[in-house]
PDB file of N, CA and C in Angstrom:
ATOM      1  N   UNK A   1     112.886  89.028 107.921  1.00  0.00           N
ATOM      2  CA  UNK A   1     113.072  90.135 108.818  1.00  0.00           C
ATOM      3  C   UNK A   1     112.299  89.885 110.105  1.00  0.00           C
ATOM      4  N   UNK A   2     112.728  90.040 110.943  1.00  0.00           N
ATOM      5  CA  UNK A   2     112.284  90.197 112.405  1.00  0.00           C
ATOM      6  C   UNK A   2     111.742  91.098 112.782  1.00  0.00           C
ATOM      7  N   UNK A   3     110.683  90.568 112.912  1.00  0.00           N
ATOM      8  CA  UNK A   3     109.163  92.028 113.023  1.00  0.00           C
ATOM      9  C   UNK A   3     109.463  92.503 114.835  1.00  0.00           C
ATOM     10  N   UNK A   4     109.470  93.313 115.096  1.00  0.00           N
ATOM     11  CA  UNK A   4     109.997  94.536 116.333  1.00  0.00           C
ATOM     12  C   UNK A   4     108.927  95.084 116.911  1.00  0.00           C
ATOM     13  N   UNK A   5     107.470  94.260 117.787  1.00  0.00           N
ATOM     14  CA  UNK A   5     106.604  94.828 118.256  1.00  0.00           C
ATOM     15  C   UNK A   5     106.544  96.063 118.647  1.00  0.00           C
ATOM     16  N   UNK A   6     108.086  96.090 119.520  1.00  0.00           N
ATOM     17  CA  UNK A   6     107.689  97.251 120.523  1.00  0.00           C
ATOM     18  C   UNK A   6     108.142  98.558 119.849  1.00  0.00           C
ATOM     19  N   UNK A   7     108.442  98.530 118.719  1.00  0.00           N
ATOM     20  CA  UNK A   7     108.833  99.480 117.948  1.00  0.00           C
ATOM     21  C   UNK A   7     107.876  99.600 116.705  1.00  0.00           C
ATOM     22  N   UNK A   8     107.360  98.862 116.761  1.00  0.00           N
ATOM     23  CA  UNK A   8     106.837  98.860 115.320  1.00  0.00           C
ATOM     24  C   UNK A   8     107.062  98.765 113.812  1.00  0.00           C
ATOM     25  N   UNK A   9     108.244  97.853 113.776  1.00  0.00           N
ATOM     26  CA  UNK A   9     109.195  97.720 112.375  1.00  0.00           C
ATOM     27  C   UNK A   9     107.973  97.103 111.422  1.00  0.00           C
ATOM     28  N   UNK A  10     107.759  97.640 110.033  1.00  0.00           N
ATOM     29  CA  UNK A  10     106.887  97.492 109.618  1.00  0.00           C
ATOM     30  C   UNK A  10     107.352  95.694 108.351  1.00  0.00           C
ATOM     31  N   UNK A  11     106.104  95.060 108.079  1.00  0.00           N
ATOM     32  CA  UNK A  11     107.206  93.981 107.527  1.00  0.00           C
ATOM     33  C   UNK A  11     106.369  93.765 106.283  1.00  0.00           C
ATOM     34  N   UNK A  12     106.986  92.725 105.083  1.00  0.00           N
ATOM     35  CA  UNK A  12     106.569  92.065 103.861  1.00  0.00           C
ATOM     36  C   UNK A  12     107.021  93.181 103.380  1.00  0.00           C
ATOM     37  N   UNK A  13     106.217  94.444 102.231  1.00  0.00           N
ATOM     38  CA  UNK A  13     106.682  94.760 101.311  1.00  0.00           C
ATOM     39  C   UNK A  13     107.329  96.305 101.751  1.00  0.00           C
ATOM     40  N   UNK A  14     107.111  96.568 103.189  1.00  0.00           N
ATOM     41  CA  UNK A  14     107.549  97.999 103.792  1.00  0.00           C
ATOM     42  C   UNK A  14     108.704  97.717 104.487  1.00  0.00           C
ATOM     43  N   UNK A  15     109.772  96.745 104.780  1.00  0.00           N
ATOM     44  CA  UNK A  15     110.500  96.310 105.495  1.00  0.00           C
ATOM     45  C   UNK A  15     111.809  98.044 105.771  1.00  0.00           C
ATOM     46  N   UNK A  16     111.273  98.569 105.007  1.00  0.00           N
ATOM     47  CA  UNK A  16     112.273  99.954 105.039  1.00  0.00           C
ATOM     48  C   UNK A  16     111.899 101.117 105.841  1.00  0.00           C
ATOM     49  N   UNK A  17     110.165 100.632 106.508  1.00  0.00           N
ATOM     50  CA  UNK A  17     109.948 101.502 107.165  1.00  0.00           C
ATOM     51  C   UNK A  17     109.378 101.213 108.671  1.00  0.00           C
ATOM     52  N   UNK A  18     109.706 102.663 109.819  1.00  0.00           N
ATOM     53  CA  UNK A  18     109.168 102.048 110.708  1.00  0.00           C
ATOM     54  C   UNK A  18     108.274 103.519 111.245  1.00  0.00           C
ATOM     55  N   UNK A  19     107.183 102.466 111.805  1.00  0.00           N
ATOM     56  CA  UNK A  19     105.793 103.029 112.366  1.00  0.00           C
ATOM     57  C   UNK A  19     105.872 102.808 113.924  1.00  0.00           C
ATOM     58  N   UNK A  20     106.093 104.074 114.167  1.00  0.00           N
ATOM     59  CA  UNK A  20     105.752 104.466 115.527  1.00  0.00           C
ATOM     60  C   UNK A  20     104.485 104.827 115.987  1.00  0.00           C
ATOM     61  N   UNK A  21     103.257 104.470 115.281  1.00  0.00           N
ATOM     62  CA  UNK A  21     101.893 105.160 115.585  1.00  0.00           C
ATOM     63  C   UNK A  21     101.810 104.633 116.669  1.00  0.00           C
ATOM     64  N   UNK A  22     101.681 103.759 117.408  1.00  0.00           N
ATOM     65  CA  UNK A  22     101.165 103.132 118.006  1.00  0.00           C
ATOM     66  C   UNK A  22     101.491 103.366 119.328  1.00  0.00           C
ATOM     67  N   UNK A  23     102.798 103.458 119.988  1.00  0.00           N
ATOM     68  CA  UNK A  23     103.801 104.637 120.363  1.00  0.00           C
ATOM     69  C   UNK A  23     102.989 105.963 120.441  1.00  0.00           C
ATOM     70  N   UNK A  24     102.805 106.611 119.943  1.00  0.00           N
ATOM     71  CA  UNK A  24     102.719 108.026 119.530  1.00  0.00           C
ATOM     72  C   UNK A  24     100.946 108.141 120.510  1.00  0.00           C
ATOM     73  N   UNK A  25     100.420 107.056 119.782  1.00  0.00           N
ATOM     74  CA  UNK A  25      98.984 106.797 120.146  1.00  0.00           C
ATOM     75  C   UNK A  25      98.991 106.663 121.274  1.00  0.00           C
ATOM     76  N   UNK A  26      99.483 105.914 122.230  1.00  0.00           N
ATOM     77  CA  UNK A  26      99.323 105.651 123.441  1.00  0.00           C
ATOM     78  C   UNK A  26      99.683 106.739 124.256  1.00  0.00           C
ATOM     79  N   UNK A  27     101.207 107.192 124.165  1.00  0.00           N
ATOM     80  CA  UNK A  27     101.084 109.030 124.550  1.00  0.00           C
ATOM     81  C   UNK A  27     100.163 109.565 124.466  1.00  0.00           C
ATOM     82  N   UNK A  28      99.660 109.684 123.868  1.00  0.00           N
ATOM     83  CA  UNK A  28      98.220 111.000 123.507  1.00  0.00           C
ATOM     84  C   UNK A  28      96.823 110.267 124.106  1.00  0.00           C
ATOM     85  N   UNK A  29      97.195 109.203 124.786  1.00  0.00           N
ATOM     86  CA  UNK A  29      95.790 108.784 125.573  1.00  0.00           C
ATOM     87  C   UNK A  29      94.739 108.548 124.700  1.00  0.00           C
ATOM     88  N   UNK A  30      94.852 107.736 123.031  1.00  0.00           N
ATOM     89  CA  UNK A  30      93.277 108.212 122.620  1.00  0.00           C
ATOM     90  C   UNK A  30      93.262 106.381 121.903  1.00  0.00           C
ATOM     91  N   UNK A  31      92.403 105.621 121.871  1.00  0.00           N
ATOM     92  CA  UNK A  31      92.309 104.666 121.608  1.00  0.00           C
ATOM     93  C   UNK A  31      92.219 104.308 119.968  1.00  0.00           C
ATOM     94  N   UNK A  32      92.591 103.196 119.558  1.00  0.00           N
ATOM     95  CA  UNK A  32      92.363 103.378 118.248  1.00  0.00           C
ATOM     96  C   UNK A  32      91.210 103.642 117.692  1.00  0.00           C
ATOM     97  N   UNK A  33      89.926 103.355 118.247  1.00  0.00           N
ATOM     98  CA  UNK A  33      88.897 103.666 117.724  1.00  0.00           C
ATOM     99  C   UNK A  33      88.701 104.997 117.671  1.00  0.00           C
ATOM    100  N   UNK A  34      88.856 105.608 118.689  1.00  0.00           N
ATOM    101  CA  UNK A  34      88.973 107.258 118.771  1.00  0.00           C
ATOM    102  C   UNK A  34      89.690 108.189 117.362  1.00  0.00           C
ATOM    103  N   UNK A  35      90.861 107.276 117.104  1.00  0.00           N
ATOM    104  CA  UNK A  35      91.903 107.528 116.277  1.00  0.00           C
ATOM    105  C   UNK A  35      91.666 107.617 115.092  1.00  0.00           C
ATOM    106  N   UNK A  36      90.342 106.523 114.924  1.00  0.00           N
ATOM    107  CA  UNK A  36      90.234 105.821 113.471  1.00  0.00           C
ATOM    108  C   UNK A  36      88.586 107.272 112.996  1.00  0.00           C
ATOM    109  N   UNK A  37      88.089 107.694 114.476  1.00  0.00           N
ATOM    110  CA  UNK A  37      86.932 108.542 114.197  1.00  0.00           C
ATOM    111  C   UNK A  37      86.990 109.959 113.463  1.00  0.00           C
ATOM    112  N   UNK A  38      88.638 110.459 114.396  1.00  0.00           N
ATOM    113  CA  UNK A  38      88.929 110.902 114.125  1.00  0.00           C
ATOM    114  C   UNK A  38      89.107 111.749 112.434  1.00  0.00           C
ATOM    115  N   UNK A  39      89.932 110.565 112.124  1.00  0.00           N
ATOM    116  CA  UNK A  39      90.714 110.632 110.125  1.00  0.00           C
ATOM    117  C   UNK A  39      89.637 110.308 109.885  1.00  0.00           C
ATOM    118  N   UNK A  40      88.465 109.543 110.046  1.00  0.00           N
ATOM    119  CA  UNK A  40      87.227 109.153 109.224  1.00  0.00           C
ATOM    120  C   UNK A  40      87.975 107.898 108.655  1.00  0.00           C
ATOM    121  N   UNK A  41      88.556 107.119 109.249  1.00  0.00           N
ATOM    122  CA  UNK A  41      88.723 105.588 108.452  1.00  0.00           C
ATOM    123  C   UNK A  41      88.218 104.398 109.662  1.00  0.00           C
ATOM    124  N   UNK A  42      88.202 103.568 109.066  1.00  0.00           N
ATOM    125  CA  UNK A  42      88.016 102.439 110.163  1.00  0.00           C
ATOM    126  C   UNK A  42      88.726 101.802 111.483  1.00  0.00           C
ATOM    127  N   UNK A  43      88.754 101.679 112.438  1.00  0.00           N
ATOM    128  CA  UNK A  43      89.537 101.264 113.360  1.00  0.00           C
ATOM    129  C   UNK A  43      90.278  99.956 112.721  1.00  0.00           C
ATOM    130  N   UNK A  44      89.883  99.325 111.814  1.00  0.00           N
ATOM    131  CA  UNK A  44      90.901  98.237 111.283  1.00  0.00           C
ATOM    132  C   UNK A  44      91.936  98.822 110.559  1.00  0.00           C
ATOM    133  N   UNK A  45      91.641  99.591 110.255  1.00  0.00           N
ATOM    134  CA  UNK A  45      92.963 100.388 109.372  1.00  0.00           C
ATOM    135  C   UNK A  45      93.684 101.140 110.078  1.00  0.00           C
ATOM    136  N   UNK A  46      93.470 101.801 110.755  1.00  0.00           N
ATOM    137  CA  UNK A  46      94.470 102.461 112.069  1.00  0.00           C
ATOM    138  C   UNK A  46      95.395 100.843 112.387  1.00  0.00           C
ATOM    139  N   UNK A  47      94.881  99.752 112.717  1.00  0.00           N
ATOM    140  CA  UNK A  47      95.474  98.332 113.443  1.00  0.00           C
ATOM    141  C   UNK A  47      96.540  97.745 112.019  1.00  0.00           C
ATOM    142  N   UNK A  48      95.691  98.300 111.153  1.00  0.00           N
ATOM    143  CA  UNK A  48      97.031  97.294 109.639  1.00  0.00           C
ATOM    144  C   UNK A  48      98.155  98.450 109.885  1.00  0.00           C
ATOM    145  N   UNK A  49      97.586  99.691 110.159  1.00  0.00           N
ATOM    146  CA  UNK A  49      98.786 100.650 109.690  1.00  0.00           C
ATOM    147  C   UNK A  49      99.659 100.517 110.550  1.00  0.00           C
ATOM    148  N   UNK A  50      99.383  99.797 111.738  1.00  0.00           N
ATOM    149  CA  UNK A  50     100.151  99.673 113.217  1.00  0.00           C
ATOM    150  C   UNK A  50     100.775  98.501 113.098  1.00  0.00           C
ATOM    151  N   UNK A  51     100.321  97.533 112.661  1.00  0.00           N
ATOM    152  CA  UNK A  51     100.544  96.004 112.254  1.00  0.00           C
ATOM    153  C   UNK A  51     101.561  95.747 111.163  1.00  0.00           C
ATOM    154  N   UNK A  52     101.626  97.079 110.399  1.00  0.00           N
ATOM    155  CA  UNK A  52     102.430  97.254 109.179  1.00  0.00           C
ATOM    156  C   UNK A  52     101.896  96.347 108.006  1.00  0.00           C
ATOM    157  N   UNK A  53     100.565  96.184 107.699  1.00  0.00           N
ATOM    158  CA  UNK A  53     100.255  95.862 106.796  1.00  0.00           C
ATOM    159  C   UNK A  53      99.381  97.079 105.424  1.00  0.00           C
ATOM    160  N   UNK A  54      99.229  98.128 106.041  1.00  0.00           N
ATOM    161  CA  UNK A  54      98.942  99.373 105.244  1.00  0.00           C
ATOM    162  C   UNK A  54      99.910 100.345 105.346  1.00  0.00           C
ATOM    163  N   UNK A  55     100.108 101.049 104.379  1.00  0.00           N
ATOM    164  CA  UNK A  55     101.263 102.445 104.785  1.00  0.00           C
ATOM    165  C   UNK A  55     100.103 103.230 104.060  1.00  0.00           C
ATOM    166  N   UNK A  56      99.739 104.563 105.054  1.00  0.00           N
ATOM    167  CA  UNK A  56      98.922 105.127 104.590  1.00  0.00           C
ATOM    168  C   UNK A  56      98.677 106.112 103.711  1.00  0.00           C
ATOM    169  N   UNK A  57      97.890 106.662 102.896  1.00  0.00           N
ATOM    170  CA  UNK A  57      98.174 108.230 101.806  1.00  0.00           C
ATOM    171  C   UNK A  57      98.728 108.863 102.839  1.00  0.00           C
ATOM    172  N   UNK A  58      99.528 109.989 102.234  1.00  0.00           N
ATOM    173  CA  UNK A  58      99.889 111.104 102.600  1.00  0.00           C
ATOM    174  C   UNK A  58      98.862 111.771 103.205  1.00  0.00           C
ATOM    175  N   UNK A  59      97.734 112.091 102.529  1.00  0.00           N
ATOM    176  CA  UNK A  59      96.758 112.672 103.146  1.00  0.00           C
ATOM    177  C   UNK A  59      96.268 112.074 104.937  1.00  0.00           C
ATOM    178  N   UNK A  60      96.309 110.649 104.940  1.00  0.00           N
ATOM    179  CA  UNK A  60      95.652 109.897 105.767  1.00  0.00           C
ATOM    180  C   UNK A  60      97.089 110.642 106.866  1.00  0.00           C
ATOM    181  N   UNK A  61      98.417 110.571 106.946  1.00  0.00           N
ATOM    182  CA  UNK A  61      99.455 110.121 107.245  1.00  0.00           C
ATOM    183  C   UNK A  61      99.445 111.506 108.047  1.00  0.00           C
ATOM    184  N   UNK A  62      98.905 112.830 106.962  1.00  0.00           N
ATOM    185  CA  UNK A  62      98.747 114.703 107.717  1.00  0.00           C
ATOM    186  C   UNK A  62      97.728 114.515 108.724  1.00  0.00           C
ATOM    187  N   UNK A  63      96.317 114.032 108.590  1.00  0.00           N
ATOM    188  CA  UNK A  63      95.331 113.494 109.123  1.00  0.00           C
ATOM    189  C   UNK A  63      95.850 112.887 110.957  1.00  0.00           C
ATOM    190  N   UNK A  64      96.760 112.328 110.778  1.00  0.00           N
ATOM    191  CA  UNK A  64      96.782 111.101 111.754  1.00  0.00           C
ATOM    192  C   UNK A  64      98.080 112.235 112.799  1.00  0.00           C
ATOM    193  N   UNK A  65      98.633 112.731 112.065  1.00  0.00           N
ATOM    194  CA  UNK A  65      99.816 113.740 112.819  1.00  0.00           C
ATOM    195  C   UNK A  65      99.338 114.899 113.553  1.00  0.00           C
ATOM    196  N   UNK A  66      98.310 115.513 112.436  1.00  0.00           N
ATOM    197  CA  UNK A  66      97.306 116.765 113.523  1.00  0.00           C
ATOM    198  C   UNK A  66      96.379 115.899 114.496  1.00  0.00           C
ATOM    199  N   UNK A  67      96.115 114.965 114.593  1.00  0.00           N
ATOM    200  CA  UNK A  67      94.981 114.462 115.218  1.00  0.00           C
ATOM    201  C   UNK A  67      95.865 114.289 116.584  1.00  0.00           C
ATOM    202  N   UNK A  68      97.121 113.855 116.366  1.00  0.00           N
ATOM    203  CA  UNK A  68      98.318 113.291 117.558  1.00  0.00           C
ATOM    204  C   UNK A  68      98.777 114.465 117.499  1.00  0.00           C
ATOM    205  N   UNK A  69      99.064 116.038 117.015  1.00  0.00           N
ATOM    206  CA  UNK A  69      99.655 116.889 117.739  1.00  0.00           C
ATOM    207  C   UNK A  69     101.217 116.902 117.454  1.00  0.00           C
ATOM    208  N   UNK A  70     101.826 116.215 116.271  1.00  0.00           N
ATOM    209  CA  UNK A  70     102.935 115.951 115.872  1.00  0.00           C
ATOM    210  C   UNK A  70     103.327 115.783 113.979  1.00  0.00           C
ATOM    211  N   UNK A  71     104.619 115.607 114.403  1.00  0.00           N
ATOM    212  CA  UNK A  71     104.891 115.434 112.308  1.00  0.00           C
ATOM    213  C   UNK A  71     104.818 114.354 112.189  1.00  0.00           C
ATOM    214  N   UNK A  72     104.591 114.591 110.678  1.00  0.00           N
ATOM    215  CA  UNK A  72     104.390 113.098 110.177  1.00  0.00           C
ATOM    216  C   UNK A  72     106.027 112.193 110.492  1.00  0.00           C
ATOM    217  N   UNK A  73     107.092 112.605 110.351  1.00  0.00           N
ATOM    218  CA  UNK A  73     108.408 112.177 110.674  1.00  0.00           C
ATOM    219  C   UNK A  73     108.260 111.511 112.195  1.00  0.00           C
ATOM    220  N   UNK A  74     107.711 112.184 112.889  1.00  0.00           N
ATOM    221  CA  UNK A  74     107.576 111.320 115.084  1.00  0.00           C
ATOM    222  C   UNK A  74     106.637 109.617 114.639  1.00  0.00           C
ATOM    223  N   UNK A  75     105.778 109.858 113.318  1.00  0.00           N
ATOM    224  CA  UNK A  75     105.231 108.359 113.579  1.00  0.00           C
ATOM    225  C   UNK A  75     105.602 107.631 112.483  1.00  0.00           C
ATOM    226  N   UNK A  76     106.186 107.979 111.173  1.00  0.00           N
ATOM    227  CA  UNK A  76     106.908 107.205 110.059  1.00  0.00           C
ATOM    228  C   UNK A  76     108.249 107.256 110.032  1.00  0.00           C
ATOM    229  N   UNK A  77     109.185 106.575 109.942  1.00  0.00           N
ATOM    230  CA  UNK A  77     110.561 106.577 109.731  1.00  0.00           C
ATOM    231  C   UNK A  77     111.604 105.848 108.737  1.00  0.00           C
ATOM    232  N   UNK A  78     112.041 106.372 108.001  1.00  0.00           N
ATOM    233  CA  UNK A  78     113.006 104.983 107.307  1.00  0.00           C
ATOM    234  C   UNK A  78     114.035 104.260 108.603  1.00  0.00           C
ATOM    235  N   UNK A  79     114.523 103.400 108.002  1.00  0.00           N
ATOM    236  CA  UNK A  79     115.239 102.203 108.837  1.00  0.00           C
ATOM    237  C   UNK A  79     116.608 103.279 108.579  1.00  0.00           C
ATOM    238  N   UNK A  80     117.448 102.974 109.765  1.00  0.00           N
ATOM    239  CA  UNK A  80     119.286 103.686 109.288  1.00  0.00           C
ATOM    240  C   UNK A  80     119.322 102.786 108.504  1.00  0.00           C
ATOM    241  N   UNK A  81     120.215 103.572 107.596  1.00  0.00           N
ATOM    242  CA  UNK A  81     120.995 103.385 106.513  1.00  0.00           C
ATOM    243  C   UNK A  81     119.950 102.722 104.980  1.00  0.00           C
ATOM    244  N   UNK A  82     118.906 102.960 105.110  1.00  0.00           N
ATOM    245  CA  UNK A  82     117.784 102.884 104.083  1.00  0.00           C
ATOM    246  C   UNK A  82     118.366 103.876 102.567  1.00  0.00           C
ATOM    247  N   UNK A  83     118.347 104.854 102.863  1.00  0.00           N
ATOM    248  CA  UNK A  83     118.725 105.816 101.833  1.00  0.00           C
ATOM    249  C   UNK A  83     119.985 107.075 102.795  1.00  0.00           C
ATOM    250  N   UNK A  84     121.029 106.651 101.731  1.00  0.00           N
ATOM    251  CA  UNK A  84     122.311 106.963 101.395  1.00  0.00           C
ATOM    252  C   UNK A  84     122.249 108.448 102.359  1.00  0.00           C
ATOM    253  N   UNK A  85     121.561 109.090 101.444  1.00  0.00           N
ATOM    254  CA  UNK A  85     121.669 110.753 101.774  1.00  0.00           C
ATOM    255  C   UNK A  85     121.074 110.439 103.516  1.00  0.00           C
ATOM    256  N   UNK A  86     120.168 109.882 104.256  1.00  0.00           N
ATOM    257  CA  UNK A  86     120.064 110.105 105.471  1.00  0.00           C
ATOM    258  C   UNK A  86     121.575 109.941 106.404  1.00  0.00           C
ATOM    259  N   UNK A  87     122.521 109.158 106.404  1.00  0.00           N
ATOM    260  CA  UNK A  87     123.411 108.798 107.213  1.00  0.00           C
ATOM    261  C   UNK A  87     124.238 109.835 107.027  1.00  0.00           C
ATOM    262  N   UNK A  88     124.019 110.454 105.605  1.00  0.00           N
ATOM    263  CA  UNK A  88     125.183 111.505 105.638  1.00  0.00           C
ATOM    264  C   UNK A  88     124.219 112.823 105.486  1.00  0.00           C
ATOM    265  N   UNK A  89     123.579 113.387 106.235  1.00  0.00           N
ATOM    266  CA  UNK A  89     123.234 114.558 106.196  1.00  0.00           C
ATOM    267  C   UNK A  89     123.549 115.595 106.471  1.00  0.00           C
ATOM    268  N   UNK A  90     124.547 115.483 107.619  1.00  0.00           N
ATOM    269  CA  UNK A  90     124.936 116.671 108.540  1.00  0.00           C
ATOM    270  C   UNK A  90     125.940 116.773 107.443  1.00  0.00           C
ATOM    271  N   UNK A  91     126.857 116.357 106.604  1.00  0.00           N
ATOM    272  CA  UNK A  91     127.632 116.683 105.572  1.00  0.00           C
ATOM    273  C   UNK A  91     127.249 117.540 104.641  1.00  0.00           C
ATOM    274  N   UNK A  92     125.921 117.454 104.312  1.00  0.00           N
ATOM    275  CA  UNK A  92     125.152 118.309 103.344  1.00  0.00           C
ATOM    276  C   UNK A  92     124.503 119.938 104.095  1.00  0.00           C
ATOM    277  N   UNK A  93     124.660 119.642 104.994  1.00  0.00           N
ATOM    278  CA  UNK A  93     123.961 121.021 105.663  1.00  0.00           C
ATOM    279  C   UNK A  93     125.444 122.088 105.502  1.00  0.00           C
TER     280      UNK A  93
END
């Protein structure tokens, strides 16, 4: 898979998901270290989660969305066509 800097396509065992933190982060003006003071984790872990080598708890994931002022959905995403029911949703509503 072809890892997607500027998007943040996450790769190895998350290849289904994509991380917009980084994106999201730079909007909100706050550096990763700021970011990482924030949630109480390390600034290296804010960089794997950006790097796509961590996908974070849920907890970490609520953490990182109030801190940015957004849902957890604006900085995690599945890939189209990952799971079935996303492509066809508006069918289900």
């Amino acid at each position: 898979m072809k890892i997607m800097s500027s998007i943040g396509y996450m790769s190895r065992n998350h290849k289904d998901l994509v991380v917009l933190l980084t994106k999201k982060r730079k909007e909100a003006g706050i550096t990763q270290a700021n970011l990482a003071e924030a949630v109480q984790v390390s600034r290296k872990s804010i960089n794997a989660i950006e790097n796509g080598r961590y996908v974070p708890s849920t907890v970490l994931s609520i953490k990182i969305a109030t801190v940015l002022n957004c849902k957890i959905e604006d900085i995690f995403k599945l890939h189209d066509g990952t799971f079935p029911l996303l492509s066809k949703s508006n069918h289900y509503e």
